[in-house]
Protein backbone atom coordinates (compact mmCIF):
# COMPACT_ATOMS: atom_id res chain seq x y z
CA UNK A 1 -34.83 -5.09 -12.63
CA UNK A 2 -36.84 -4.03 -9.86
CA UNK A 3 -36.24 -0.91 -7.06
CA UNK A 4 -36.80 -3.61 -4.41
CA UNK A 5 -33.99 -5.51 -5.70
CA UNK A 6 -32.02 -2.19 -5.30
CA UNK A 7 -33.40 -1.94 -1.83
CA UNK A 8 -32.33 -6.03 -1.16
CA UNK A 9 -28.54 -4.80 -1.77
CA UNK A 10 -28.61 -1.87 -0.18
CA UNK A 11 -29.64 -3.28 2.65
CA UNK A 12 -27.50 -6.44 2.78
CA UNK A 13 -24.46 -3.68 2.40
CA UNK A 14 -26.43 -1.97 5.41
CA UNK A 15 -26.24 -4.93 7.97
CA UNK A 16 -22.80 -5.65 6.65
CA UNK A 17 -21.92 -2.16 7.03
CA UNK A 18 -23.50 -2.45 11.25
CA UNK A 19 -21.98 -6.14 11.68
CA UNK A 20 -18.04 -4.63 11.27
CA UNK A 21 -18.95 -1.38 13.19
CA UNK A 22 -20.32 -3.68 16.07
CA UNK A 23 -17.34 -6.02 15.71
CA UNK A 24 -15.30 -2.59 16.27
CA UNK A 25 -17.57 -1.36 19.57
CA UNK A 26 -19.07 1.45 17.13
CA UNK A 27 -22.41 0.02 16.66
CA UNK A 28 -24.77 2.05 14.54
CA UNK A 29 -28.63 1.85 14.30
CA UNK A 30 -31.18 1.14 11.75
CA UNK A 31 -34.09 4.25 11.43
CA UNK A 32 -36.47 3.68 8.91
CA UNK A 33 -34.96 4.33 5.31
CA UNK A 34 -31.19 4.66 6.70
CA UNK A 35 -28.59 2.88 8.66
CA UNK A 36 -26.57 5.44 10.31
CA UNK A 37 -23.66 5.64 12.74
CA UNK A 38 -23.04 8.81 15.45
CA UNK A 39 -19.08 7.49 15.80
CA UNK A 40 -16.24 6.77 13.68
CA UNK A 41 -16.81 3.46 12.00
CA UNK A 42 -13.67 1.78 10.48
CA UNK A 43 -12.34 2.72 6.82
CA UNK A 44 -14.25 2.37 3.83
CA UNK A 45 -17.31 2.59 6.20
CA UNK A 46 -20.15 5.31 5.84
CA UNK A 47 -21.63 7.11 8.96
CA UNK A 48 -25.21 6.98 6.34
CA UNK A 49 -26.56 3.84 4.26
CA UNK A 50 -29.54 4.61 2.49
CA UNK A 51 -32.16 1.54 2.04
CA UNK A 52 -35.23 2.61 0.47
CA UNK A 53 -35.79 5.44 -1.33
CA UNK A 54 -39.47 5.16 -0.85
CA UNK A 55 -40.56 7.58 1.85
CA UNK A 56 -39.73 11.24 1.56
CA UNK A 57 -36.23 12.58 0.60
CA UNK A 58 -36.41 15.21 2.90
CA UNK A 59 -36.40 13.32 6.04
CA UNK A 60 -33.10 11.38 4.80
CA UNK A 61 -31.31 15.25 3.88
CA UNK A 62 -32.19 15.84 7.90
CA UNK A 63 -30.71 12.99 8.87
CA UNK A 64 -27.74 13.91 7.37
CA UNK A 65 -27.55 17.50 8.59
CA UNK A 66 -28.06 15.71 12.31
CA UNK A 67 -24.67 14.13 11.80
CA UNK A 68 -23.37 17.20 10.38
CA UNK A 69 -23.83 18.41 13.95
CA UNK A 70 -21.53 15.75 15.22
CA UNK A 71 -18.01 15.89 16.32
CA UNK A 72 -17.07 13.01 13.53
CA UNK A 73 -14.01 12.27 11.99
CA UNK A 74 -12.93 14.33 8.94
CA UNK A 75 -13.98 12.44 5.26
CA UNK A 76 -16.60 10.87 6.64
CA UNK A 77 -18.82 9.32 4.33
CA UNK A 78 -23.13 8.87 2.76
CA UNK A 79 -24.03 6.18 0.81
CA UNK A 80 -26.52 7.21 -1.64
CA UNK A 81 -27.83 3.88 -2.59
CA UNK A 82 -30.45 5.33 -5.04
CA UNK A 83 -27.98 7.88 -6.86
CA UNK A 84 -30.96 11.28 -6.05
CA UNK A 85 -29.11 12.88 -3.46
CA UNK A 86 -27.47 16.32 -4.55
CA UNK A 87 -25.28 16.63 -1.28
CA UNK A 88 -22.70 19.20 -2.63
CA UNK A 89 -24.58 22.26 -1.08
CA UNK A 90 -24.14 20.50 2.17
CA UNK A 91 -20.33 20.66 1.68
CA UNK A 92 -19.88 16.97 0.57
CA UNK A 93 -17.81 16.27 -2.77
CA UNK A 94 -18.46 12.69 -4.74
CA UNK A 95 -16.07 10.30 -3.52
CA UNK A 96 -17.40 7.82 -6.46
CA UNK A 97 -19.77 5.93 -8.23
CA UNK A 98 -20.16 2.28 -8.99
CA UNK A 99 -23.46 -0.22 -9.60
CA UNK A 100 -25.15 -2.30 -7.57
CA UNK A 101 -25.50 -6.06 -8.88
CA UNK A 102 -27.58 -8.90 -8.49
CA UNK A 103 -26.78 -12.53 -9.61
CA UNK A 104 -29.87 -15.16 -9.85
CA UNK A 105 -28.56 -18.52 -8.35
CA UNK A 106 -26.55 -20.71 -10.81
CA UNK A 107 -26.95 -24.65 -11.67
CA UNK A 108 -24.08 -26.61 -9.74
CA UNK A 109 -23.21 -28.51 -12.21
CA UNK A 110 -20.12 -25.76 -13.89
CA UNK A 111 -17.07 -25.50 -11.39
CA UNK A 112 -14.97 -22.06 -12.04
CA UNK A 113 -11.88 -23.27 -9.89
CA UNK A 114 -8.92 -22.15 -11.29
CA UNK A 115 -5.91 -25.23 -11.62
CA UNK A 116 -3.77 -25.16 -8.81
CA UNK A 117 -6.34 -23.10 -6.59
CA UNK A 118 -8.23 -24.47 -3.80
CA UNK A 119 -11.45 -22.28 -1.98
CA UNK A 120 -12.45 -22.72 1.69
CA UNK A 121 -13.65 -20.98 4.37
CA UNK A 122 -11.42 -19.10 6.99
CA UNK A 123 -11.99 -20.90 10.22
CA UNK A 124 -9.58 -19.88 12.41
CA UNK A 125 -7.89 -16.68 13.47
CA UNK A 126 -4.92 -17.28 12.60
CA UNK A 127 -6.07 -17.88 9.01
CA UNK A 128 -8.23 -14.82 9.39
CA UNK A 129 -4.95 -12.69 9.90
CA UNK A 130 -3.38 -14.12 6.75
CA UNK A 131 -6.35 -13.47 4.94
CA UNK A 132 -6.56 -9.95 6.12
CA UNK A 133 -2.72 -9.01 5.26
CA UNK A 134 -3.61 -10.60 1.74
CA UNK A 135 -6.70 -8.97 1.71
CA UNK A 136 -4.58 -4.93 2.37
CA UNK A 137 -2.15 -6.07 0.26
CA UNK A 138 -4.34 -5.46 -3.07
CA UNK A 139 -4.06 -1.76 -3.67
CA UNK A 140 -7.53 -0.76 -3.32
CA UNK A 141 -7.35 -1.09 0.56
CA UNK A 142 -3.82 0.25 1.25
CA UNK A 143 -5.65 2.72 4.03
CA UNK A 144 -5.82 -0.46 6.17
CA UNK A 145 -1.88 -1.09 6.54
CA UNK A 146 -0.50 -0.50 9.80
CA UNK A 147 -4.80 0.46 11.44
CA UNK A 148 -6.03 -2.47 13.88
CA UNK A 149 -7.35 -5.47 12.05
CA UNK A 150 -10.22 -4.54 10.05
CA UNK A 151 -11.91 -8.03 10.37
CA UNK A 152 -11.91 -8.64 14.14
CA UNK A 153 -12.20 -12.46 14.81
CA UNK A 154 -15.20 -12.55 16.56
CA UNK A 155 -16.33 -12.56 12.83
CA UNK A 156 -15.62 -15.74 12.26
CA UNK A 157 -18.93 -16.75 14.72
CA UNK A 158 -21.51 -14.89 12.76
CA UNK A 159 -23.56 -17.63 10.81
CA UNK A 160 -24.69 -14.94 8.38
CA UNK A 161 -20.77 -14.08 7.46
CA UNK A 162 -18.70 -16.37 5.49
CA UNK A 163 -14.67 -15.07 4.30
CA UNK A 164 -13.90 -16.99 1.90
CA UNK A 165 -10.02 -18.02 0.71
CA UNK A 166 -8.46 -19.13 -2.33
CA UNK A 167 -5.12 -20.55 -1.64
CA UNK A 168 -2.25 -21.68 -3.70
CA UNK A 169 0.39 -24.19 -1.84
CA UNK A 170 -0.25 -22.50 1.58
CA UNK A 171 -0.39 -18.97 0.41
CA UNK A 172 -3.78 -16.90 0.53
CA UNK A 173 -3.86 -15.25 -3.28
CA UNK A 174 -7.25 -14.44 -3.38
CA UNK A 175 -10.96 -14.24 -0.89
CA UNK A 176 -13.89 -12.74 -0.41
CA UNK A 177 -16.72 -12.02 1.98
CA UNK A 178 -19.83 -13.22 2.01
CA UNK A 179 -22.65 -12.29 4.22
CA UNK A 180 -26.70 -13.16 4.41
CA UNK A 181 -29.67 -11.27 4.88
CA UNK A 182 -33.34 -11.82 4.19
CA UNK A 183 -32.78 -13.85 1.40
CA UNK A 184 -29.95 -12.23 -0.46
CA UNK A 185 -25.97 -12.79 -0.17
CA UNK A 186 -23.55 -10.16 -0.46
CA UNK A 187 -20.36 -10.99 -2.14
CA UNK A 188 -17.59 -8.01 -1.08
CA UNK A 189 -14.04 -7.32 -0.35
CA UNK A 190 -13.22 -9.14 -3.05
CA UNK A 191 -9.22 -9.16 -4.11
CA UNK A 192 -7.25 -11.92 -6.59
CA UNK A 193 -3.19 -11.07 -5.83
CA UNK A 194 -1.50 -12.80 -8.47
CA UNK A 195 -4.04 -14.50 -10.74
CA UNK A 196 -6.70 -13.57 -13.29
CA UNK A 197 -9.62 -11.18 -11.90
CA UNK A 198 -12.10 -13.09 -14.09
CA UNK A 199 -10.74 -16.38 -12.82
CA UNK A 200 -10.88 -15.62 -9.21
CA UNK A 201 -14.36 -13.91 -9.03
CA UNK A 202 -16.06 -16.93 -11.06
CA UNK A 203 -14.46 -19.31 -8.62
CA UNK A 204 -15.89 -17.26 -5.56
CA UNK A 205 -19.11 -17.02 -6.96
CA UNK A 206 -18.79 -20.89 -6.65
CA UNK A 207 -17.76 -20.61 -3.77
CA UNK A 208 -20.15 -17.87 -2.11
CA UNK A 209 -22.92 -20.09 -3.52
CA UNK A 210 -21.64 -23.27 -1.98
CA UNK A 211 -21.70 -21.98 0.94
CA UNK A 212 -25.23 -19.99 0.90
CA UNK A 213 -27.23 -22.26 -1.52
CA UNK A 214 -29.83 -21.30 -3.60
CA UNK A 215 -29.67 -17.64 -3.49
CA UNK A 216 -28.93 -14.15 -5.31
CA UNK A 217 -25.79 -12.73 -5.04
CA UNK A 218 -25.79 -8.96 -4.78
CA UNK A 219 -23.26 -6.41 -3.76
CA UNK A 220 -21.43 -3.14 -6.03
CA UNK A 221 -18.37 -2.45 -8.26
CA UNK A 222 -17.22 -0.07 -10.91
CA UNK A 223 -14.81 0.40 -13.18
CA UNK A 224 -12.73 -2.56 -14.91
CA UNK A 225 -14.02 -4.88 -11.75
CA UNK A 226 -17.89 -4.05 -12.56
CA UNK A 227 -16.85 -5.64 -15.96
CA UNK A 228 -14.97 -8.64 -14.35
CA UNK A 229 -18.43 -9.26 -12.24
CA UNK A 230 -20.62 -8.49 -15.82
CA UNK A 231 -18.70 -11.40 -16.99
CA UNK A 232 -19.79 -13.26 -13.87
CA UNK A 233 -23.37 -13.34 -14.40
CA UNK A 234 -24.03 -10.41 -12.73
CA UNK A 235 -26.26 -7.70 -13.60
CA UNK A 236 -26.24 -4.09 -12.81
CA UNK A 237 -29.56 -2.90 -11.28
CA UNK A 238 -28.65 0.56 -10.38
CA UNK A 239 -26.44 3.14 -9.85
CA UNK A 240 -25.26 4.19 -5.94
CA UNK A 241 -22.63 7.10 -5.27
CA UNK A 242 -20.42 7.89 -2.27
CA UNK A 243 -20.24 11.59 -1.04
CA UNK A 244 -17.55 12.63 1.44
CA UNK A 245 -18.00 15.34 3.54
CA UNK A 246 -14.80 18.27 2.84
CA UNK A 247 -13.30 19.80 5.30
């Protein structure tokens, strides 16, 4: 696996990261090796992306001590796509650390569909609000309960962005997002309430694929999900870590 694979995902996760924030009114800009934002972007959102780790290091670090000068909101958040960033003697703690993945496009001849659940895309937003309740139901995104919708619906006009539902009867049990850029798809967000992990992420990768043909699918996990998406045909490329900033 290649750095400019790394840099593909990190900077799919960038333009995904800029396409909520705008959705919110908190655009944030692209300069050079970063994406950054100078407001407060919603949760689970940096204020820093980093996209390429191939110009100096330095001019990143100042970057960052820029936003240290601004009044943002406490926690707030750097991506350190490349894992070489030793932020802690700029008062920032590791939040985590996961890998980023990359998935060569599959033959369409296997389906992954598990019986008795149907994938489509969210179309309207009405369905977009089910999705989303479903979607801060799973446990990792309980911070989203009772904040304003996290996916606005002017979402669902963005060519690039697909959500993605897997229903059961008429209940929402499992989605996904997935977005395009230059070539690459990003596959995040990803819950399963109420049915096998494994299950649900081969049948989105069906999905995701279906509805962006012919390319890679990139995006990060850790922990026992990086193994569900291992046993997805993914393949971790390299490690990225989240620093927070301490009050």
């Amino acid at each position: 696996m290649t750095r400019r694979q790394v840099e593909r995902a990190a900077h799919n996760n960038a333009v995904w990261c800029d396409t909520v924030c705008r959705a919110h009114g908190v655009p944030g800009a692209f300069a050079g090796p970063v994406w950054l934002n100078h407001k407060v972007p919603p949760p689970y959102y940096s204020n820093l992306v980093v996209m390429s780790d191939a110009g100096s290091r330095k001019a990143i670090v100042d970057r960052i001590h820029r936003l240290m000068q601004r009044p943002l909101a406490p926690g707030w958040s750097v991506k350190d796509s490349f894992c070489n960033l030793d932020l802690a003697r700029d008062g920032f703690a590791v939040l985590f650390e996961a890998s980023w993945l990359w998935r060569e496009p599959a033959p369409h001849s296997a389906r992954h569909e598990p019986p008795d659940l149907h994938w489509s895309r969210v179309a309207s937003p009405a369905e977009l609000a089910r999705w989303v309740a479903m979607w801060a139901g799973d446990i990792g995104n309980a911070e989203a309960i009772g904040r304003p919708a996290q996916f606005p619906a002017s979402l669902l006009a963005d060519p690039q962005v697909v959500f993605l539902a897997g229903a059961s009867g008429e209940s929402i049990v499992a989605g996904g997002i997935a977005n395009q850029t230059a070539g690459v798809v990003g596959l995040s967000n990803v819950f399963a309430n109420g049915i096998g992990d494994t299950a649900a992420w081969a049948a989105l990768v069906d999905a995701a694929s279906d509805a962006f043909p012919g390319l890679p699918l990139v995006g990060y996990e850790r922990g026992p999900t990086l193994e569900v998406a291992r046993a997805c045909g993914f393949q971790p490329i390299g490690p990225l870590r989240v620093w927070v900033r301490q009050s």
